[in-house]
PDB file of N, CA and C in Angstrom:
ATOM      1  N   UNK A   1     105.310 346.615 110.134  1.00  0.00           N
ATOM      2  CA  UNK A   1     104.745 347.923 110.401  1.00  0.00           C
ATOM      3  C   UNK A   1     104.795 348.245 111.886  1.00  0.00           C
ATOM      4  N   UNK A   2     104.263 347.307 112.788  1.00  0.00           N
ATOM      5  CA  UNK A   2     104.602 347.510 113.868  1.00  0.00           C
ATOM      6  C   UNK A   2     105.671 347.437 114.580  1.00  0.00           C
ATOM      7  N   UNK A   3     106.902 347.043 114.305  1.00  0.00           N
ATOM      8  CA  UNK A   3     108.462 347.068 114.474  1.00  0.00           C
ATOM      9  C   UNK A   3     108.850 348.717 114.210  1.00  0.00           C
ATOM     10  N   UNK A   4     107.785 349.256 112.596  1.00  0.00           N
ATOM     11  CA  UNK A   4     108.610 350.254 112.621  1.00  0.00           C
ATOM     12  C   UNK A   4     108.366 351.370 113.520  1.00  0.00           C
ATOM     13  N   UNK A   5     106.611 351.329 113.842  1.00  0.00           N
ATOM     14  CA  UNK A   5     106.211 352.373 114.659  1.00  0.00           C
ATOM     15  C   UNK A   5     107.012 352.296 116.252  1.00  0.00           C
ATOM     16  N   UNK A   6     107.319 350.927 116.315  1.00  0.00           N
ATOM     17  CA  UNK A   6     108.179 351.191 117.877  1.00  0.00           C
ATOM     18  C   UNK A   6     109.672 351.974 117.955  1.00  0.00           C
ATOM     19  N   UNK A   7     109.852 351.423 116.758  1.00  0.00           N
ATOM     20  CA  UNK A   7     111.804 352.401 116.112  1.00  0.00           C
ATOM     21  C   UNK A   7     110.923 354.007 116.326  1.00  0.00           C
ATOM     22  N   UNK A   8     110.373 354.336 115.941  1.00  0.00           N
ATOM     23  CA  UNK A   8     109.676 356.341 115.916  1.00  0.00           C
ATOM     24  C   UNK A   8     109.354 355.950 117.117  1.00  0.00           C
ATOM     25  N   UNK A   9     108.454 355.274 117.647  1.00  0.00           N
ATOM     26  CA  UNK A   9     108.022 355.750 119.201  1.00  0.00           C
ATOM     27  C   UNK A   9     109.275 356.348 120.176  1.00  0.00           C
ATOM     28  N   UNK A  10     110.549 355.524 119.743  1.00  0.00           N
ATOM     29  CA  UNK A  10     111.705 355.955 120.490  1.00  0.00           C
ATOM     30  C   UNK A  10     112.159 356.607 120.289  1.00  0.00           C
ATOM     31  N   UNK A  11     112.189 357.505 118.727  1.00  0.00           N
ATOM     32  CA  UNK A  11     112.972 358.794 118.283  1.00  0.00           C
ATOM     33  C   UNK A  11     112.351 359.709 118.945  1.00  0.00           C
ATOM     34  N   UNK A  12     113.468 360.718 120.052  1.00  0.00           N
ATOM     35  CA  UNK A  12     112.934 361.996 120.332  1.00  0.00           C
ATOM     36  C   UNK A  12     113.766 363.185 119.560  1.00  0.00           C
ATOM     37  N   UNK A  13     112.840 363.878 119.341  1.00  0.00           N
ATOM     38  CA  UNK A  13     113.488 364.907 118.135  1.00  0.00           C
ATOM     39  C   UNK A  13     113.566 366.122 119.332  1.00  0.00           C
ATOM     40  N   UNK A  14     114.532 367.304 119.247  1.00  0.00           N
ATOM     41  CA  UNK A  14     114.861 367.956 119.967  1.00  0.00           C
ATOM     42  C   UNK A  14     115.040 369.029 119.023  1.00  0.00           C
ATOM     43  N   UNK A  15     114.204 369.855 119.222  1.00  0.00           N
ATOM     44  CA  UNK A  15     114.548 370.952 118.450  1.00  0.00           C
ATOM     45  C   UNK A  15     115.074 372.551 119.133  1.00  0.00           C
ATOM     46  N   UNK A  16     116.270 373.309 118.802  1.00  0.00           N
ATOM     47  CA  UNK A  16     117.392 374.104 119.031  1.00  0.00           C
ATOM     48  C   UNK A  16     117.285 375.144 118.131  1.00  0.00           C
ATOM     49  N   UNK A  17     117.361 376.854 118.967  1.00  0.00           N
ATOM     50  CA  UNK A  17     117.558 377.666 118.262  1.00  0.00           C
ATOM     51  C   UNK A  17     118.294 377.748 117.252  1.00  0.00           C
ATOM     52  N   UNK A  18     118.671 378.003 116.226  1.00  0.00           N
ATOM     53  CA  UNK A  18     119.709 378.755 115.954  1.00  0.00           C
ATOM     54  C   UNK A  18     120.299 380.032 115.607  1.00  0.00           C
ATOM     55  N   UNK A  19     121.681 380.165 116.187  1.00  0.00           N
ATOM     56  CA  UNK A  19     122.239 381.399 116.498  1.00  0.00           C
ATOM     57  C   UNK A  19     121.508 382.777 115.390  1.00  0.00           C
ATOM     58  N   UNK A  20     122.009 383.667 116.068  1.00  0.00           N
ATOM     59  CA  UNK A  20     121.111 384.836 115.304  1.00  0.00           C
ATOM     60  C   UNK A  20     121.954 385.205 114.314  1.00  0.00           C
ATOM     61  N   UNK A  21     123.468 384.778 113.969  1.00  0.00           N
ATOM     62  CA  UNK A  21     124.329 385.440 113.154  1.00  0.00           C
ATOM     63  C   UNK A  21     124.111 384.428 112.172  1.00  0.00           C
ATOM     64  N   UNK A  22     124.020 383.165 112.419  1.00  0.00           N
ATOM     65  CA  UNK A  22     123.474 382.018 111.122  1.00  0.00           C
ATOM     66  C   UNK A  22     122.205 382.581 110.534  1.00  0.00           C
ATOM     67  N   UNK A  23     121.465 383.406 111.388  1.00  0.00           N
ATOM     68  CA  UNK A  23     119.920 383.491 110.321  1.00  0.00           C
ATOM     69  C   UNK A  23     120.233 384.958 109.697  1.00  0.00           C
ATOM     70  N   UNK A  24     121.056 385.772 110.099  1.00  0.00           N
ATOM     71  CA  UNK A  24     121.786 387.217 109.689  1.00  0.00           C
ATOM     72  C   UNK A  24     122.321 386.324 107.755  1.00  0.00           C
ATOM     73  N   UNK A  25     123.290 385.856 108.288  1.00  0.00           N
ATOM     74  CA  UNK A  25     124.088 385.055 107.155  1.00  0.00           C
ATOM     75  C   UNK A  25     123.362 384.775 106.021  1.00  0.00           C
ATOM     76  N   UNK A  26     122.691 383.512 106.315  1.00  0.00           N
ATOM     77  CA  UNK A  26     121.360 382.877 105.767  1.00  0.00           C
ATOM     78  C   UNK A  26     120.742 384.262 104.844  1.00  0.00           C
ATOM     79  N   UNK A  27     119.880 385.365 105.558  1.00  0.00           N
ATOM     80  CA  UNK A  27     119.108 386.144 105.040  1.00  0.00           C
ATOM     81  C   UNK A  27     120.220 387.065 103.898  1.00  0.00           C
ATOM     82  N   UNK A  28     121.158 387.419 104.226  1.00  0.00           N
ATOM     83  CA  UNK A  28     122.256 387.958 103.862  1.00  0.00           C
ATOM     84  C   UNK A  28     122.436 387.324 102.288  1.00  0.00           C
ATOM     85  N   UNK A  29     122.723 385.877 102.167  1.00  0.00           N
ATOM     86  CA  UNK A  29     123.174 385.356 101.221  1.00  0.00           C
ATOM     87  C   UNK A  29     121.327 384.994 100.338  1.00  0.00           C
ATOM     88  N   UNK A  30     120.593 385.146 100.882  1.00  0.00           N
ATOM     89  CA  UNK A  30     119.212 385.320  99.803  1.00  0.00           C
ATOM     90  C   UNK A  30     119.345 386.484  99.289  1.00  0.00           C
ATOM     91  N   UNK A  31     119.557 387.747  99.692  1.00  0.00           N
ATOM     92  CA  UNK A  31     119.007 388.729  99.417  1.00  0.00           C
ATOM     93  C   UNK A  31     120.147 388.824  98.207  1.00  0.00           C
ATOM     94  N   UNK A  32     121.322 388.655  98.948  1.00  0.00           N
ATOM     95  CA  UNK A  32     122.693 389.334  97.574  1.00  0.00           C
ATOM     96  C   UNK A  32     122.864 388.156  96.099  1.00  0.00           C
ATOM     97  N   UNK A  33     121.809 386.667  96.746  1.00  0.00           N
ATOM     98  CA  UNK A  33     121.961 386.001  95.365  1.00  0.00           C
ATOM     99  C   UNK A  33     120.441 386.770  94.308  1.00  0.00           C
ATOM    100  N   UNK A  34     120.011 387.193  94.994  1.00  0.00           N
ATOM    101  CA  UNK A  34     118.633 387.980  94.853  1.00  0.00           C
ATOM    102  C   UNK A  34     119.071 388.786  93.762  1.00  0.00           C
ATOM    103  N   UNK A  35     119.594 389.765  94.526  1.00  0.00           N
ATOM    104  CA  UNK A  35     120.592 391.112  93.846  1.00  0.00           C
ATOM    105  C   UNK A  35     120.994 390.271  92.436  1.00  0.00           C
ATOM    106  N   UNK A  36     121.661 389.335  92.711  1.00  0.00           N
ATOM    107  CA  UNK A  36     122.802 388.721  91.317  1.00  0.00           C
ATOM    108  C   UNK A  36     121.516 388.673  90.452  1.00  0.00           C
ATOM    109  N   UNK A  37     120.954 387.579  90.699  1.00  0.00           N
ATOM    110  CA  UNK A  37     120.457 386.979  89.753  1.00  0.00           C
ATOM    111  C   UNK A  37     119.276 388.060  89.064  1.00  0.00           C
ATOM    112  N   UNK A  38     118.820 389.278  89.685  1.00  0.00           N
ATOM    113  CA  UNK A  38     118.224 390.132  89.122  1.00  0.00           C
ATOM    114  C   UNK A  38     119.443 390.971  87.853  1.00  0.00           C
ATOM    115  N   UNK A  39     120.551 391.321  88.744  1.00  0.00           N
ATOM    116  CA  UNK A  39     120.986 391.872  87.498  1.00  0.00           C
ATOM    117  C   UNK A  39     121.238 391.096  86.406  1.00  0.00           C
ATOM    118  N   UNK A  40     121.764 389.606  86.337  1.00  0.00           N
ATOM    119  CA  UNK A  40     121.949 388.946  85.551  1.00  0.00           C
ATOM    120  C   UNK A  40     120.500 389.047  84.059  1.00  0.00           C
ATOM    121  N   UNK A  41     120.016 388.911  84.895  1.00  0.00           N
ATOM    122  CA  UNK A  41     118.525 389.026  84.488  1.00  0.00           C
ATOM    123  C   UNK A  41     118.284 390.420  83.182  1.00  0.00           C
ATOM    124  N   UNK A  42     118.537 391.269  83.833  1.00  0.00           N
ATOM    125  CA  UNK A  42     118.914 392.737  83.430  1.00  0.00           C
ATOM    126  C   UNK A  42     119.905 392.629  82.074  1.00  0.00           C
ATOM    127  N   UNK A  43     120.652 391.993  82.531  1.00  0.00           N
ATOM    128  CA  UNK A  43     121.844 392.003  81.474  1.00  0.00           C
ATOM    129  C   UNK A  43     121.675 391.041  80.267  1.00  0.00           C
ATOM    130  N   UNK A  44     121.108 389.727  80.705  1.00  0.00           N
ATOM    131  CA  UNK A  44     120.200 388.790  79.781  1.00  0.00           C
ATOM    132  C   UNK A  44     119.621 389.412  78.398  1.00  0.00           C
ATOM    133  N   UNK A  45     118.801 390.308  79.494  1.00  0.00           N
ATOM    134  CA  UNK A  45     117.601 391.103  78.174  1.00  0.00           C
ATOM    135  C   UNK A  45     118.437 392.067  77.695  1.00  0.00           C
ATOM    136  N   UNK A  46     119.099 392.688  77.960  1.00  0.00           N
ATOM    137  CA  UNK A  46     120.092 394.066  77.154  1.00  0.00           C
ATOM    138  C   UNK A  46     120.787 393.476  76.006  1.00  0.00           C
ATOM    139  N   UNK A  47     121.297 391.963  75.797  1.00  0.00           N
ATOM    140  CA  UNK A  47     121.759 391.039  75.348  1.00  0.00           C
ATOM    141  C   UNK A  47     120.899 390.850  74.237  1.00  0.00           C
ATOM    142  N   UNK A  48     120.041 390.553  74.162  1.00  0.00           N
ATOM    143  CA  UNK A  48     118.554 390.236  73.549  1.00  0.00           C
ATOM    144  C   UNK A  48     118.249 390.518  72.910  1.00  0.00           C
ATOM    145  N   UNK A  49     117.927 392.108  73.024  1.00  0.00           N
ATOM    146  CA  UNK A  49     117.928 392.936  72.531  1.00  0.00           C
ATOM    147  C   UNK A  49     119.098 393.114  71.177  1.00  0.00           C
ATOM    148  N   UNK A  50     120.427 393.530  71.456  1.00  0.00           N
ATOM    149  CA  UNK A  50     121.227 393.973  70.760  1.00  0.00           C
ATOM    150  C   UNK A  50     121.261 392.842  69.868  1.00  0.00           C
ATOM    151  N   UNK A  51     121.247 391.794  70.615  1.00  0.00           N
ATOM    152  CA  UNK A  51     121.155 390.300  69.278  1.00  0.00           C
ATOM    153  C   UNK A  51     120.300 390.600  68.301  1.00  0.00           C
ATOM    154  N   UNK A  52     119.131 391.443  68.277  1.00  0.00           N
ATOM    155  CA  UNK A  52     118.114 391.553  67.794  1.00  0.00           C
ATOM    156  C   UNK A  52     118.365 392.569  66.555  1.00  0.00           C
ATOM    157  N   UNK A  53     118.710 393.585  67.216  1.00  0.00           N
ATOM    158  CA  UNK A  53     119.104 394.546  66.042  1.00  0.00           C
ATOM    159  C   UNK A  53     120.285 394.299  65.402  1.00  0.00           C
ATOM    160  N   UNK A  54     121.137 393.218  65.864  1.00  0.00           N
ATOM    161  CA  UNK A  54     121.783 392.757  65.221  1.00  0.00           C
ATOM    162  C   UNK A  54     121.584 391.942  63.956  1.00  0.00           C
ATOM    163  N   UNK A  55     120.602 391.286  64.341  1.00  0.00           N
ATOM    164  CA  UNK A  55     119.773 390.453  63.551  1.00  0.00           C
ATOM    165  C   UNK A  55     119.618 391.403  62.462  1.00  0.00           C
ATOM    166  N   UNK A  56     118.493 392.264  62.255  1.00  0.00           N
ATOM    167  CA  UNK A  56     117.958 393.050  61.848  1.00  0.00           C
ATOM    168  C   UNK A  56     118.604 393.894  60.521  1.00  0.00           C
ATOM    169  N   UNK A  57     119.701 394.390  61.340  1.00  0.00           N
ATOM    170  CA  UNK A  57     120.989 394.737  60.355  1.00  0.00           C
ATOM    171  C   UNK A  57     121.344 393.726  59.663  1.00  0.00           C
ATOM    172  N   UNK A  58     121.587 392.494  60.052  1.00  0.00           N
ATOM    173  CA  UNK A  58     122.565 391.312  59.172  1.00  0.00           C
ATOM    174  C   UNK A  58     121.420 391.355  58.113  1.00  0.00           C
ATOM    175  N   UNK A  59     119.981 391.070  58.081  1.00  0.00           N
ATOM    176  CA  UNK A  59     118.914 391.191  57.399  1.00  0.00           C
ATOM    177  C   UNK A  59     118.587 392.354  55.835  1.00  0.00           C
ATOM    178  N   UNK A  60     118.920 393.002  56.718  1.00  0.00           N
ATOM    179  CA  UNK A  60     119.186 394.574  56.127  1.00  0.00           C
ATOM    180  C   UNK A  60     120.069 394.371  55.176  1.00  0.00           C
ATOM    181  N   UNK A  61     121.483 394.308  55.460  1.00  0.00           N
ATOM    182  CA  UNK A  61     122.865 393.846  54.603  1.00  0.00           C
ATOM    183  C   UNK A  61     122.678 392.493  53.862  1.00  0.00           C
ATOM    184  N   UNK A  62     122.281 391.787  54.301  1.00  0.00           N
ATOM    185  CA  UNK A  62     121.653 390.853  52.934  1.00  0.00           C
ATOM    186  C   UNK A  62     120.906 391.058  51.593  1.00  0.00           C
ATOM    187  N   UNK A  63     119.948 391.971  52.104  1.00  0.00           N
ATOM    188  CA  UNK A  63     119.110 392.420  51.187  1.00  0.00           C
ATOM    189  C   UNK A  63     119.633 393.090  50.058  1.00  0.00           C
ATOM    190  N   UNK A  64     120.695 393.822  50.829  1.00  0.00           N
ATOM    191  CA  UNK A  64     121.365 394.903  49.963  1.00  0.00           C
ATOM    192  C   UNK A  64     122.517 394.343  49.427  1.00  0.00           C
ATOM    193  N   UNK A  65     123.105 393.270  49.940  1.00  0.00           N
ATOM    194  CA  UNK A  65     123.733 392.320  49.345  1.00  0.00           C
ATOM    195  C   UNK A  65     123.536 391.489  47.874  1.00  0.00           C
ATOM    196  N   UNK A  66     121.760 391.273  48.359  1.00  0.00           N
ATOM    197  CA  UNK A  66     121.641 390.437  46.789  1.00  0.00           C
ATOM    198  C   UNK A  66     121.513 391.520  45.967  1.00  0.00           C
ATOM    199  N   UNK A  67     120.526 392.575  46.683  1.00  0.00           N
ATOM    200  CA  UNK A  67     120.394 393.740  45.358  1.00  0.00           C
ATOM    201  C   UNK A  67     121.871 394.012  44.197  1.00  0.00           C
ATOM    202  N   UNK A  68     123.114 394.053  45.382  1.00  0.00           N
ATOM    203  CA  UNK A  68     124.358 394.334  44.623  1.00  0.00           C
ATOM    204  C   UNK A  68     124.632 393.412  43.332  1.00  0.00           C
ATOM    205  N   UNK A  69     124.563 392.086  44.476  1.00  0.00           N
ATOM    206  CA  UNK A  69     125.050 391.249  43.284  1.00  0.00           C
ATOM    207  C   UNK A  69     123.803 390.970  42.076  1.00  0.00           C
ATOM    208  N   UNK A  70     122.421 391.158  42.593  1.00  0.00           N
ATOM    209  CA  UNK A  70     121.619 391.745  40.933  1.00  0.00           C
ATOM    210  C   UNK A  70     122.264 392.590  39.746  1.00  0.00           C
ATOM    211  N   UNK A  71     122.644 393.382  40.423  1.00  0.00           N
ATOM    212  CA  UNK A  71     123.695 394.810  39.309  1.00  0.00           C
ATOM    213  C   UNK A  71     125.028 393.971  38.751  1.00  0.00           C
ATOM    214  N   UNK A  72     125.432 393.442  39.325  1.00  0.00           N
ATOM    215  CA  UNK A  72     126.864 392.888  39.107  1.00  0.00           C
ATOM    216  C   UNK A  72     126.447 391.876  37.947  1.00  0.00           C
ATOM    217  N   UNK A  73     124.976 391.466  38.145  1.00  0.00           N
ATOM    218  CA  UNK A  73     124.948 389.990  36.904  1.00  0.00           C
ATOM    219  C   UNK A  73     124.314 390.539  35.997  1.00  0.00           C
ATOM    220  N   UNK A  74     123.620 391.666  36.043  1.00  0.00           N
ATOM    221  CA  UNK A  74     123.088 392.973  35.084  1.00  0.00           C
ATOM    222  C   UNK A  74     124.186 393.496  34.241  1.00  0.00           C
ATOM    223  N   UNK A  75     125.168 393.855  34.746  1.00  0.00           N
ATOM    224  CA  UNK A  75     126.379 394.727  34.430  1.00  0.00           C
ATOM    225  C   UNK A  75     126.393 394.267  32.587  1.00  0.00           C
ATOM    226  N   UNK A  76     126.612 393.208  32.378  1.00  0.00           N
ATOM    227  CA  UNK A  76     127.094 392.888  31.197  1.00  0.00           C
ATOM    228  C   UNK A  76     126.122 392.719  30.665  1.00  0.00           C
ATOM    229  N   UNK A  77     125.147 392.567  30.667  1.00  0.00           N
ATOM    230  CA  UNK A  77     123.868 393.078  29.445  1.00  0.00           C
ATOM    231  C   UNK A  77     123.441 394.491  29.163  1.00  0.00           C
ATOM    232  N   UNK A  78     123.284 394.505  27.858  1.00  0.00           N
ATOM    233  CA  UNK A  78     123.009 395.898  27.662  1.00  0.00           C
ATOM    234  C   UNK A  78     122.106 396.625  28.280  1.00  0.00           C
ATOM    235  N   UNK A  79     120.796 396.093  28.721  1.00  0.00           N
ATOM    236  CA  UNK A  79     120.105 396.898  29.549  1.00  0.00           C
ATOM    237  C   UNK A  79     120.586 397.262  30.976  1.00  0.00           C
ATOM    238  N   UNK A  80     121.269 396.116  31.205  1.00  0.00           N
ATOM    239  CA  UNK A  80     121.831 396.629  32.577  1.00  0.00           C
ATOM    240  C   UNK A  80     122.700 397.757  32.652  1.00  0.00           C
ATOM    241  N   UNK A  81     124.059 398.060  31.233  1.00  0.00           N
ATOM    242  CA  UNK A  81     124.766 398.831  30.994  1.00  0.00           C
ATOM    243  C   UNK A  81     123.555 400.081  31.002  1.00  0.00           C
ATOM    244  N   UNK A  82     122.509 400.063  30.435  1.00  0.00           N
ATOM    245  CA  UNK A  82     121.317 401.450  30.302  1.00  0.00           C
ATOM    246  C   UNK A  82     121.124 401.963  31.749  1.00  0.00           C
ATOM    247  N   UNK A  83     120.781 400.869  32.257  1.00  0.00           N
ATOM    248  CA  UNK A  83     120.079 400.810  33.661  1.00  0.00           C
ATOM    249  C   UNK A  83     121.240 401.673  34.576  1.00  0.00           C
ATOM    250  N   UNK A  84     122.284 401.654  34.676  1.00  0.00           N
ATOM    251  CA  UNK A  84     123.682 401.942  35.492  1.00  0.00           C
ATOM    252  C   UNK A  84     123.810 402.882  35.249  1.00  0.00           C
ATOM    253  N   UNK A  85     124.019 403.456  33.957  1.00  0.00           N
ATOM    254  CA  UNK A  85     124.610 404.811  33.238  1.00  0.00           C
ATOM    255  C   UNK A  85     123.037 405.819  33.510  1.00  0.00           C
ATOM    256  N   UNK A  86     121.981 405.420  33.169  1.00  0.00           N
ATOM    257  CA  UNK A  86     121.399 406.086  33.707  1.00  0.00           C
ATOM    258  C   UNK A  86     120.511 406.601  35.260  1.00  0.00           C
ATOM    259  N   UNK A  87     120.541 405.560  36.267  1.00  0.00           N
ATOM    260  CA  UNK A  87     120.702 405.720  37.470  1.00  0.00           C
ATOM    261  C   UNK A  87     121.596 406.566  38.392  1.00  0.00           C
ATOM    262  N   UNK A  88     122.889 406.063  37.959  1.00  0.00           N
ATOM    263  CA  UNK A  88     124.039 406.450  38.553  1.00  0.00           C
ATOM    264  C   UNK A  88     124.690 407.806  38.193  1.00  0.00           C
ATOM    265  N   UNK A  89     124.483 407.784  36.829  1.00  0.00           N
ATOM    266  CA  UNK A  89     125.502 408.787  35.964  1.00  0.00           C
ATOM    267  C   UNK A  89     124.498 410.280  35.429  1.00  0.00           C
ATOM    268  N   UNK A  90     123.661 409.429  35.281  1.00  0.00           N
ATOM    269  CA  UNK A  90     122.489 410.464  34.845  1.00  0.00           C
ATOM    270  C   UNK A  90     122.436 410.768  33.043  1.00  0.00           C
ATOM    271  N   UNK A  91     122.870 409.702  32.194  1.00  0.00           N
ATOM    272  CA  UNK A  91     123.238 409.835  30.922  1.00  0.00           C
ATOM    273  C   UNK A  91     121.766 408.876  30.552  1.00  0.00           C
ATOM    274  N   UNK A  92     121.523 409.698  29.161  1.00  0.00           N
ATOM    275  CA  UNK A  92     120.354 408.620  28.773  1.00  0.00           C
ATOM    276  C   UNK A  92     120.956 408.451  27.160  1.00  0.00           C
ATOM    277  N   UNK A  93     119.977 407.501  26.139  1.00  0.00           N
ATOM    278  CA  UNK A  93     119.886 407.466  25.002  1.00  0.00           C
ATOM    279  C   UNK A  93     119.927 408.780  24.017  1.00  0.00           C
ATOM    280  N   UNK A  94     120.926 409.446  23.008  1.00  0.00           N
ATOM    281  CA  UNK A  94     120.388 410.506  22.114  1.00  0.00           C
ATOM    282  C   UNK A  94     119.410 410.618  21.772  1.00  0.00           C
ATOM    283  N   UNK A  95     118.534 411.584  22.254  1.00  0.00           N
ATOM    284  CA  UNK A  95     117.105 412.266  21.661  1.00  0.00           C
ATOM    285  C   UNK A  95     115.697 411.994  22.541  1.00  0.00           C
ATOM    286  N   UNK A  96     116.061 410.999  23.674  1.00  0.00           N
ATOM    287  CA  UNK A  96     115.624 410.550  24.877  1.00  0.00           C
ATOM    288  C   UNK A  96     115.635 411.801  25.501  1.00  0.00           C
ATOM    289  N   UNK A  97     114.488 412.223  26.216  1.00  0.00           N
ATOM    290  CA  UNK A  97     114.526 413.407  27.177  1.00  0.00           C
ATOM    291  C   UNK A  97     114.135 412.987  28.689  1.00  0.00           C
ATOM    292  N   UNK A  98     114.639 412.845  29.948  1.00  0.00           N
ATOM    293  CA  UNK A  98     114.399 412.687  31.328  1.00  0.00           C
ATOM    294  C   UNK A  98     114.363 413.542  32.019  1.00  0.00           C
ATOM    295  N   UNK A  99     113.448 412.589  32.825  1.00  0.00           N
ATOM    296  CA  UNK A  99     112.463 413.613  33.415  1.00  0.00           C
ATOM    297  C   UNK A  99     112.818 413.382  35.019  1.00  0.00           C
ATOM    298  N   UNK A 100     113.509 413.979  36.073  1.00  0.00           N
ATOM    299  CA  UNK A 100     113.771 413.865  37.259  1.00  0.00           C
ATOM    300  C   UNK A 100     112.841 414.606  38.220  1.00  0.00           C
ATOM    301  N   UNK A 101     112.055 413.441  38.804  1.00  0.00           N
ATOM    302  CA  UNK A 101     110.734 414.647  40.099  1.00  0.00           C
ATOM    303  C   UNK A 101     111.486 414.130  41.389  1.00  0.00           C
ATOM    304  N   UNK A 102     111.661 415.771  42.242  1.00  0.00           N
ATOM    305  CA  UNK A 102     112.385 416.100  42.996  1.00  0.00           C
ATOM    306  C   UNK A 102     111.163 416.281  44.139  1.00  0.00           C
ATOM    307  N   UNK A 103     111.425 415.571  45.438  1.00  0.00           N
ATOM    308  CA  UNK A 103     109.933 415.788  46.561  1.00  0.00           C
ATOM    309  C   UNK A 103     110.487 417.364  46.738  1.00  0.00           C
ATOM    310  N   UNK A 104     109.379 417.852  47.561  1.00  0.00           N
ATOM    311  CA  UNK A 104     108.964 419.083  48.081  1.00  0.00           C
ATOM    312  C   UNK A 104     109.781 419.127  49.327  1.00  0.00           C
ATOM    313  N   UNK A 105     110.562 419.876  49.789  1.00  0.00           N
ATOM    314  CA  UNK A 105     111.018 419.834  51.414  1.00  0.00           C
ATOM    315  C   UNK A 105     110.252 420.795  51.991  1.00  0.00           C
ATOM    316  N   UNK A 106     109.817 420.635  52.557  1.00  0.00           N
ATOM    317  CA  UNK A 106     109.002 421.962  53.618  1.00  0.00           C
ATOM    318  C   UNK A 106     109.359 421.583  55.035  1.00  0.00           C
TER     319      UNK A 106
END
């Protein structure tokens, strides 16, 4: 311990401006990685976002996906054949009377 404090007793440290165009530079390259990394930032979340409603949609199209293929495994049973023709086509059973309620637009 005392060996080492005599090694520091002898270090003299000298301390030196430095130039004004190094601290120009220096400040220069904070501010414009500043700049970057904010827009990056910016662009991150815009990203995010669209992933999102992307999401959302793929969600969406699934749904409506299985609904399809419900109809498709419907198709060949007779109720499903009922179900189709009258949804789609607007045909019912002979002597069957339907009844279609139409909303109000105002």
């Amino acid at each position: 311990m005392a060996k080492r404090k005599s090694i520091l007793s002898r270090v003299k440290l000298v301390y030196r401006h430095s130039p004004l165009l190094l601290k120009c530079a220096v400040l220069a390259t904070i501010v414009l990685s500043t700049a970057a990394l904010t827009t990056l930032r910016l662009g991150i979340d815009q990203y995010q976002e669209q992933t999102a409603q992307v999401r959302a949609q793929a969600a969406q199209l699934e749904q409506q996906n299985q609904k399809l293929d419900n109809q498709l495994q419907q198709k060949d049973t007779v109720e499903g054949v009922k179900s189709i023709a009258a949804e789609q086509l607007g045909l019912v059973d002979p002597g069957c009377i339907m009844f279609q309620v139409e909303e109000n637009q105002e």
